[in-house]
N, C-alpha and C. Protein backbone atom coordinates (compact mmCIF):
# COMPACT_ATOMS: atom_id res chain seq x y z
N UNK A 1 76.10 -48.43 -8.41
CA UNK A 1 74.76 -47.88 -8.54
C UNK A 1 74.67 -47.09 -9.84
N UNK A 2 74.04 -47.35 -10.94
CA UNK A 2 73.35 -46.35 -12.12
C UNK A 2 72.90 -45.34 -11.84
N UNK A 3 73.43 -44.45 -12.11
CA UNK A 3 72.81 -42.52 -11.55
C UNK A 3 71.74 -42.62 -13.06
N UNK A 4 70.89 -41.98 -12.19
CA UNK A 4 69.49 -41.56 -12.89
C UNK A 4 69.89 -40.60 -13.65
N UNK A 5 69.00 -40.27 -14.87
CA UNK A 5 69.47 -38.65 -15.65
C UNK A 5 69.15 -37.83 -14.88
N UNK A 6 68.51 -37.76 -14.08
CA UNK A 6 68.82 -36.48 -13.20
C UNK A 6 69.84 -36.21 -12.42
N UNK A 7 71.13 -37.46 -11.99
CA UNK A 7 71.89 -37.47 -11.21
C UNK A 7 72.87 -36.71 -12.39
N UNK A 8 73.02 -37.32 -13.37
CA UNK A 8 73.79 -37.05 -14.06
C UNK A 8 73.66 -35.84 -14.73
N UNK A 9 72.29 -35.24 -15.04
CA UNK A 9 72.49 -33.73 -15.17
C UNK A 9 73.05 -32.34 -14.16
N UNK A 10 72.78 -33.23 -13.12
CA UNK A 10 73.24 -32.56 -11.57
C UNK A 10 74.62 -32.38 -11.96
N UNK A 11 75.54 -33.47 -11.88
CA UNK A 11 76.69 -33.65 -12.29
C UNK A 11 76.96 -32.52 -13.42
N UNK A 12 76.70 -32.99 -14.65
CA UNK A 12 76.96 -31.61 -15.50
C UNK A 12 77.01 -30.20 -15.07
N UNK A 13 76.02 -30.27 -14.49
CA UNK A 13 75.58 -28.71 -14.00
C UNK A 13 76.50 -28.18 -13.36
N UNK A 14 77.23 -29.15 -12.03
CA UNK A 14 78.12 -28.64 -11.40
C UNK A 14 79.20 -28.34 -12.04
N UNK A 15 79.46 -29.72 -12.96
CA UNK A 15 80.65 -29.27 -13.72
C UNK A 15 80.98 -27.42 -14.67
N UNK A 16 79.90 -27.49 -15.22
CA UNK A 16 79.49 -26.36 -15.60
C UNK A 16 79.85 -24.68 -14.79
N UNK A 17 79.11 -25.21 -13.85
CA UNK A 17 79.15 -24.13 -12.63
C UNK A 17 80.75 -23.63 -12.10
N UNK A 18 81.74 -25.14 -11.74
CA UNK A 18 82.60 -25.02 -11.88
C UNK A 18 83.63 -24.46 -12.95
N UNK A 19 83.59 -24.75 -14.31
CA UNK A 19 84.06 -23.66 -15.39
C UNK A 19 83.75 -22.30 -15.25
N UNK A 20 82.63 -21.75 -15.06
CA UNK A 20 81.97 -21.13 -15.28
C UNK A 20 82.44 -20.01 -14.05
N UNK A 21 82.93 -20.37 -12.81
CA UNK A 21 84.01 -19.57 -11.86
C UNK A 21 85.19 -19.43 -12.23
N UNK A 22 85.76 -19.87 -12.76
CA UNK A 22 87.14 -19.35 -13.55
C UNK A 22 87.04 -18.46 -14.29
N UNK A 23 86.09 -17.79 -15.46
CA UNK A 23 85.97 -16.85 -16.26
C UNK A 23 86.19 -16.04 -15.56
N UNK A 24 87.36 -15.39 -15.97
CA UNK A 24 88.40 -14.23 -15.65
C UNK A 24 87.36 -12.91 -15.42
N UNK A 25 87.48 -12.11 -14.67
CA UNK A 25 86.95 -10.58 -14.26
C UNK A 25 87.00 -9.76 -15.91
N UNK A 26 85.93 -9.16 -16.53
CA UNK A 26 85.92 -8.68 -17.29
C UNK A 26 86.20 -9.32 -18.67
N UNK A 27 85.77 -10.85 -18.47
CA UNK A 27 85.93 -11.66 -19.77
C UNK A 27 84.67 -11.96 -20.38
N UNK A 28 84.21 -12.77 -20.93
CA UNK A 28 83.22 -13.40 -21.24
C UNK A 28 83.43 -14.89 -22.33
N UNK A 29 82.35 -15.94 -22.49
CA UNK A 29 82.64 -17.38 -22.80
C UNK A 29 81.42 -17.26 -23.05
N UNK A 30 80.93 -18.62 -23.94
CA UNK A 30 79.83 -18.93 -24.81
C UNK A 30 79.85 -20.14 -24.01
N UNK A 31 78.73 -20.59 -24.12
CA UNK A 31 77.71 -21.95 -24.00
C UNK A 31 78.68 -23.21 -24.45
N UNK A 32 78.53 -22.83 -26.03
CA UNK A 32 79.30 -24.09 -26.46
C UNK A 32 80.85 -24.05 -26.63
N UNK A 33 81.79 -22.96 -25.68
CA UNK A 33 82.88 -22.99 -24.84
C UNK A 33 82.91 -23.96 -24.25
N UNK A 34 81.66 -24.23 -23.37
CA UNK A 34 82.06 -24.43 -21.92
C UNK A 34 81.82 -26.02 -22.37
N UNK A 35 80.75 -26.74 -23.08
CA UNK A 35 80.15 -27.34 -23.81
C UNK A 35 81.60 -28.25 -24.13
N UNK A 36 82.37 -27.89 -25.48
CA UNK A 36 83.03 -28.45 -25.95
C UNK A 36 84.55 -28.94 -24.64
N UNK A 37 84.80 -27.51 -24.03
CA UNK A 37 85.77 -27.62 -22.71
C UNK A 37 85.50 -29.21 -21.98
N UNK A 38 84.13 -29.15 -21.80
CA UNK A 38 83.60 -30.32 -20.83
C UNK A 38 83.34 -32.08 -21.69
N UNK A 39 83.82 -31.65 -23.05
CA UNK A 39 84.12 -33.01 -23.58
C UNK A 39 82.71 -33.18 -24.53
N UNK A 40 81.72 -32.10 -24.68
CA UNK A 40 80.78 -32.78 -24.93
C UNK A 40 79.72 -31.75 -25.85
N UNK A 41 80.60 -31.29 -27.22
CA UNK A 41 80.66 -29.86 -27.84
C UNK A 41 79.11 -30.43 -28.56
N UNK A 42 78.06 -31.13 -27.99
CA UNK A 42 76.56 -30.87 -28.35
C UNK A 42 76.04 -30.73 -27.86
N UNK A 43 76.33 -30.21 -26.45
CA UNK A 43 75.38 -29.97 -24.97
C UNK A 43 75.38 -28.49 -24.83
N UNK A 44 76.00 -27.65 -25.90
CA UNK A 44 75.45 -26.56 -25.25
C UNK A 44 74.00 -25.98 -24.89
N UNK A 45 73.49 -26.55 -25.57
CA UNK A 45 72.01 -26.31 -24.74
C UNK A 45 71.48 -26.79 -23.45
N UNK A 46 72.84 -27.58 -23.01
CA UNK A 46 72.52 -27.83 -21.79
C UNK A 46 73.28 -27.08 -20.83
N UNK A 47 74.48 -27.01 -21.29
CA UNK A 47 74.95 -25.51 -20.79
C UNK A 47 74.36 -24.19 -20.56
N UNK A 48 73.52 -23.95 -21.31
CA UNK A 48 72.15 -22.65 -21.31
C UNK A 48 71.53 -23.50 -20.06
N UNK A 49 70.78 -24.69 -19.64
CA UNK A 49 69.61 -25.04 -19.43
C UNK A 49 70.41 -24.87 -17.86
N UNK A 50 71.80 -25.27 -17.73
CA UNK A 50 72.44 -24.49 -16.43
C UNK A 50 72.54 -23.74 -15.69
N UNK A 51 73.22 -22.28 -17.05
CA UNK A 51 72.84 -21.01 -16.65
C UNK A 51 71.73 -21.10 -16.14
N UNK A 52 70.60 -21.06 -16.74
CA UNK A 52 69.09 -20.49 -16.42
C UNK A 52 69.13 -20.80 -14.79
N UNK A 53 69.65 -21.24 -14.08
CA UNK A 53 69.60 -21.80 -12.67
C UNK A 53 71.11 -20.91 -12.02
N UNK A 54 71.78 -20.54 -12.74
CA UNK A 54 72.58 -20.13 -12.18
C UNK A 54 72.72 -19.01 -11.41
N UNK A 55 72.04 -17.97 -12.15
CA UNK A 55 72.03 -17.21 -11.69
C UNK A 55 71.85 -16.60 -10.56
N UNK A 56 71.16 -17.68 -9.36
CA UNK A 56 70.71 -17.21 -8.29
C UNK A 56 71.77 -18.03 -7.31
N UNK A 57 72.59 -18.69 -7.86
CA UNK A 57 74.32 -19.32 -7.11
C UNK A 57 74.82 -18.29 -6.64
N UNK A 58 75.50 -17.14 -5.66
CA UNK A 58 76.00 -16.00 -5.59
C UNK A 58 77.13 -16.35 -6.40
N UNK A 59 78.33 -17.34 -6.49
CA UNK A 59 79.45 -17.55 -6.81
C UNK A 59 79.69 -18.36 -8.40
N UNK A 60 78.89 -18.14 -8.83
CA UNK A 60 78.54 -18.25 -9.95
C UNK A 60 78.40 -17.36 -10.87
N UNK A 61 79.50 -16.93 -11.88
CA UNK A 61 79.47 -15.47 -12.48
C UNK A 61 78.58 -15.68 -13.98
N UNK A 62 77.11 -16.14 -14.11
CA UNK A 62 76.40 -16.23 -15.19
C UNK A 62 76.74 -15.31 -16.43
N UNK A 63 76.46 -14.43 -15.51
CA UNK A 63 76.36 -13.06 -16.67
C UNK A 63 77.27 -13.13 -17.62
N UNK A 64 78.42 -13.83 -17.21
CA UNK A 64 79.58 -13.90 -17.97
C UNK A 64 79.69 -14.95 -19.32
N UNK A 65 78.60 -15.51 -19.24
CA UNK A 65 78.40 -16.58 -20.46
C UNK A 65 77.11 -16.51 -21.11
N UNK A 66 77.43 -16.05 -22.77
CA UNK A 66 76.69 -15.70 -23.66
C UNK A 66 76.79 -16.68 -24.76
N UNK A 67 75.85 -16.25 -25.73
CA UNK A 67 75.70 -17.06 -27.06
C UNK A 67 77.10 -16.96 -27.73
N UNK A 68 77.56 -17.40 -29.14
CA UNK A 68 78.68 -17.99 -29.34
C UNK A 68 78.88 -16.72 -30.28
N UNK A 69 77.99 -15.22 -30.64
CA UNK A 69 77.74 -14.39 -31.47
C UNK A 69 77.84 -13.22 -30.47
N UNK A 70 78.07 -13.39 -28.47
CA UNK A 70 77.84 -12.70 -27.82
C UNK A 70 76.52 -11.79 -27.86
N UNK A 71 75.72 -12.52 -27.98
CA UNK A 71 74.50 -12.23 -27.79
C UNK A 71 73.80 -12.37 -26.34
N UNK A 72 73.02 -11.52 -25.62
CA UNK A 72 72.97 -12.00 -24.16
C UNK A 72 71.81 -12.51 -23.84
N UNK A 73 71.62 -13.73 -24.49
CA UNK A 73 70.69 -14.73 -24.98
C UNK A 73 69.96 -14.81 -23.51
N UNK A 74 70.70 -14.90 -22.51
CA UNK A 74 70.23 -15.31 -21.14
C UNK A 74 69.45 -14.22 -19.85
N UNK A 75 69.43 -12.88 -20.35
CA UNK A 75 69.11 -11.67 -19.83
C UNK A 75 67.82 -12.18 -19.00
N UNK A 76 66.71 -13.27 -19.91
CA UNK A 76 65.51 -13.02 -19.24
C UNK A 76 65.16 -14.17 -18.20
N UNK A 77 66.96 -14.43 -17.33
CA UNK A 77 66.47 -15.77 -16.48
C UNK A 77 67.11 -14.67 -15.21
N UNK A 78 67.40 -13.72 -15.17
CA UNK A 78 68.22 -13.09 -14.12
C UNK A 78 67.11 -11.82 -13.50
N UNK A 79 67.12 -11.34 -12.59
CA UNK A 79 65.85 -10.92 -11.69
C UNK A 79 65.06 -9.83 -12.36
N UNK A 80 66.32 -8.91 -13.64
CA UNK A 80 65.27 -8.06 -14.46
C UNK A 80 65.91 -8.02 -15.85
N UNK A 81 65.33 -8.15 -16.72
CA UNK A 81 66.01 -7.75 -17.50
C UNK A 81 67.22 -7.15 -18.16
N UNK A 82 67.73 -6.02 -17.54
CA UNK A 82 68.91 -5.44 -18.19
C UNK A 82 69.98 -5.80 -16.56
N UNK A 83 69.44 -6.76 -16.08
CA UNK A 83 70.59 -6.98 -14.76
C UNK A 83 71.72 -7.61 -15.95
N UNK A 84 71.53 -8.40 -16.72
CA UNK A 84 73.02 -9.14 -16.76
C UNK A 84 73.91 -7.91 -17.61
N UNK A 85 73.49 -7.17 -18.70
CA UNK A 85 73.60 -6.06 -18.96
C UNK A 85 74.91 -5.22 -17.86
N UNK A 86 73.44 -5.07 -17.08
CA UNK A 86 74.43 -3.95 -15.75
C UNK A 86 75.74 -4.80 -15.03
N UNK A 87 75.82 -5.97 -15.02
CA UNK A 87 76.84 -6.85 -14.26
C UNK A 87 78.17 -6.67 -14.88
N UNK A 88 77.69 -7.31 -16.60
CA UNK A 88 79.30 -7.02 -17.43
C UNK A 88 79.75 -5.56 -17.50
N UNK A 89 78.50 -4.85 -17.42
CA UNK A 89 78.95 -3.07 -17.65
C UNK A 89 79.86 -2.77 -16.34
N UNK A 90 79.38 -3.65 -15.47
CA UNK A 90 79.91 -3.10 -13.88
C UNK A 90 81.88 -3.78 -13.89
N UNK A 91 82.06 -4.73 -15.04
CA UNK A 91 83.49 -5.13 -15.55
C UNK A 91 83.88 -4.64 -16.66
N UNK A 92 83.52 -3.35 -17.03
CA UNK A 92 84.08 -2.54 -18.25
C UNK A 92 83.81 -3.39 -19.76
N UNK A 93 82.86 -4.25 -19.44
CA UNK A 93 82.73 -4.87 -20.88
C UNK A 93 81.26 -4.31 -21.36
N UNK A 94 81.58 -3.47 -22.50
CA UNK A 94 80.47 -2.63 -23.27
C UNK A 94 79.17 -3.50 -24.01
N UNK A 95 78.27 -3.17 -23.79
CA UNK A 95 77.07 -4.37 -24.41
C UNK A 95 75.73 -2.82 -25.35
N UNK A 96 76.04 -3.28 -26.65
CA UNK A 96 75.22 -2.52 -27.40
C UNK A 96 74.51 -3.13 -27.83
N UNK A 97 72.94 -3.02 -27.53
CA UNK A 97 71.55 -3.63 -28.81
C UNK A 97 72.03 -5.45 -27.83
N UNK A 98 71.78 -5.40 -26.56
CA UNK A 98 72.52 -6.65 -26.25
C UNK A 98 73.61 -7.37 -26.94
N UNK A 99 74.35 -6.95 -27.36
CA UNK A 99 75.45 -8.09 -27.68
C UNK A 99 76.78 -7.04 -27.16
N UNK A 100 77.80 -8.11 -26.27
CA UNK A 100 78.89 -8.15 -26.23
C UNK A 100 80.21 -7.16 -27.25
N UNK A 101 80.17 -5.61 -26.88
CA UNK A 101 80.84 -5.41 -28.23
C UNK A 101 82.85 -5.60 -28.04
N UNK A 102 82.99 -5.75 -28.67
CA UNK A 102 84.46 -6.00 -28.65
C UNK A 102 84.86 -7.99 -28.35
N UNK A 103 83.51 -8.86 -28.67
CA UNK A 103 83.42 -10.00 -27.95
C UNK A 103 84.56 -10.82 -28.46
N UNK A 104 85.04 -10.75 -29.85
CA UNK A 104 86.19 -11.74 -30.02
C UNK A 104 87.29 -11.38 -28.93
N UNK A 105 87.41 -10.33 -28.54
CA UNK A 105 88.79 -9.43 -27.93
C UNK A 105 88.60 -10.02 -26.44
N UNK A 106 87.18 -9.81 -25.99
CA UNK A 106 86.87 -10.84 -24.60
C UNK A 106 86.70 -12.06 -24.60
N UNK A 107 87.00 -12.61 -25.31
CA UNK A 107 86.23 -14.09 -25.47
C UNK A 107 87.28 -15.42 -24.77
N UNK A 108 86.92 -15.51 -23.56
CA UNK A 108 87.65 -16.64 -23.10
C UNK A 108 87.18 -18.05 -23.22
N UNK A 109 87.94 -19.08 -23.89
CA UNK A 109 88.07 -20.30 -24.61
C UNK A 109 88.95 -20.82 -23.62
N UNK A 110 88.08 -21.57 -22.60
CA UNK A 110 88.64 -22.41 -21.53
C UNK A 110 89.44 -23.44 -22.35
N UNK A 111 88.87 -23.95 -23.45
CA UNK A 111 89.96 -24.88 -23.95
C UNK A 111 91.15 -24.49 -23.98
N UNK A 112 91.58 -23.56 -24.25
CA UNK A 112 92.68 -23.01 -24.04
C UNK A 112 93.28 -22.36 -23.45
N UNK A 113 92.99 -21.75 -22.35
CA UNK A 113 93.34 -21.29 -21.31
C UNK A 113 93.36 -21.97 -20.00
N UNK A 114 92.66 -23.68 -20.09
CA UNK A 114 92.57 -23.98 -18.68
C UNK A 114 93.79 -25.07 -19.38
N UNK A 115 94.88 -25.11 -19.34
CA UNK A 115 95.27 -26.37 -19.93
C UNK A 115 96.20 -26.88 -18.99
């Protein structure tokens, strides 16, 4: 049977979702992390188009995946504004003027860490 693009974005998504639970407690990962991890380093915008849904997964740690500059590009898909903010603050990871500070030092690269 040919899966429809919607089957197959489903698919991504999960895949996604699945990376996206491994990000370690007090880490953080970019879009086109997860993007390139998953074989397919021009989809990060579909990686974003994920998140945006994710957030309301309980087991799904969104907050934890930002722009590739740690920027918290995704703040305005989560129930208020400064929630994703308060989530990483609530894992000791500092966020000034929204962005991620110390982000190279957090920055988990499943490529290399899931190997």
């Amino acid at each position: 049977m040919i899966k429809s693009l919607n089957d197959k974005n489903k698919d991504f998504f999960e895949q996604v979702y699945d990376v996206t639970r491994l990000i370690p407690y007090g880490r953080v990962t970019s879009y086109g992390a997860i993007a390139s991890y998953l074989g397919s380093k021009k989809s990060s915008r579909m990686v974003g188009w994920a998140m945006n849904a994710a957030h309301r997964i309980p087991d799904v740690p969104a907050h934890r995946v930002v722009n590739r500059n740690g920027l918290l590009t995704g703040k305005m898909h989560f129930e208020s504004p400064d929630q994703m903010q308060r989530l990483l603050e609530m894992e000791n990871i500092e966020v000034k003027g929204d962005v991620v500070v110390n982000f190279k030092i957090l920055f988990w690269d499943p490529s290399k860490e899931l190997i």
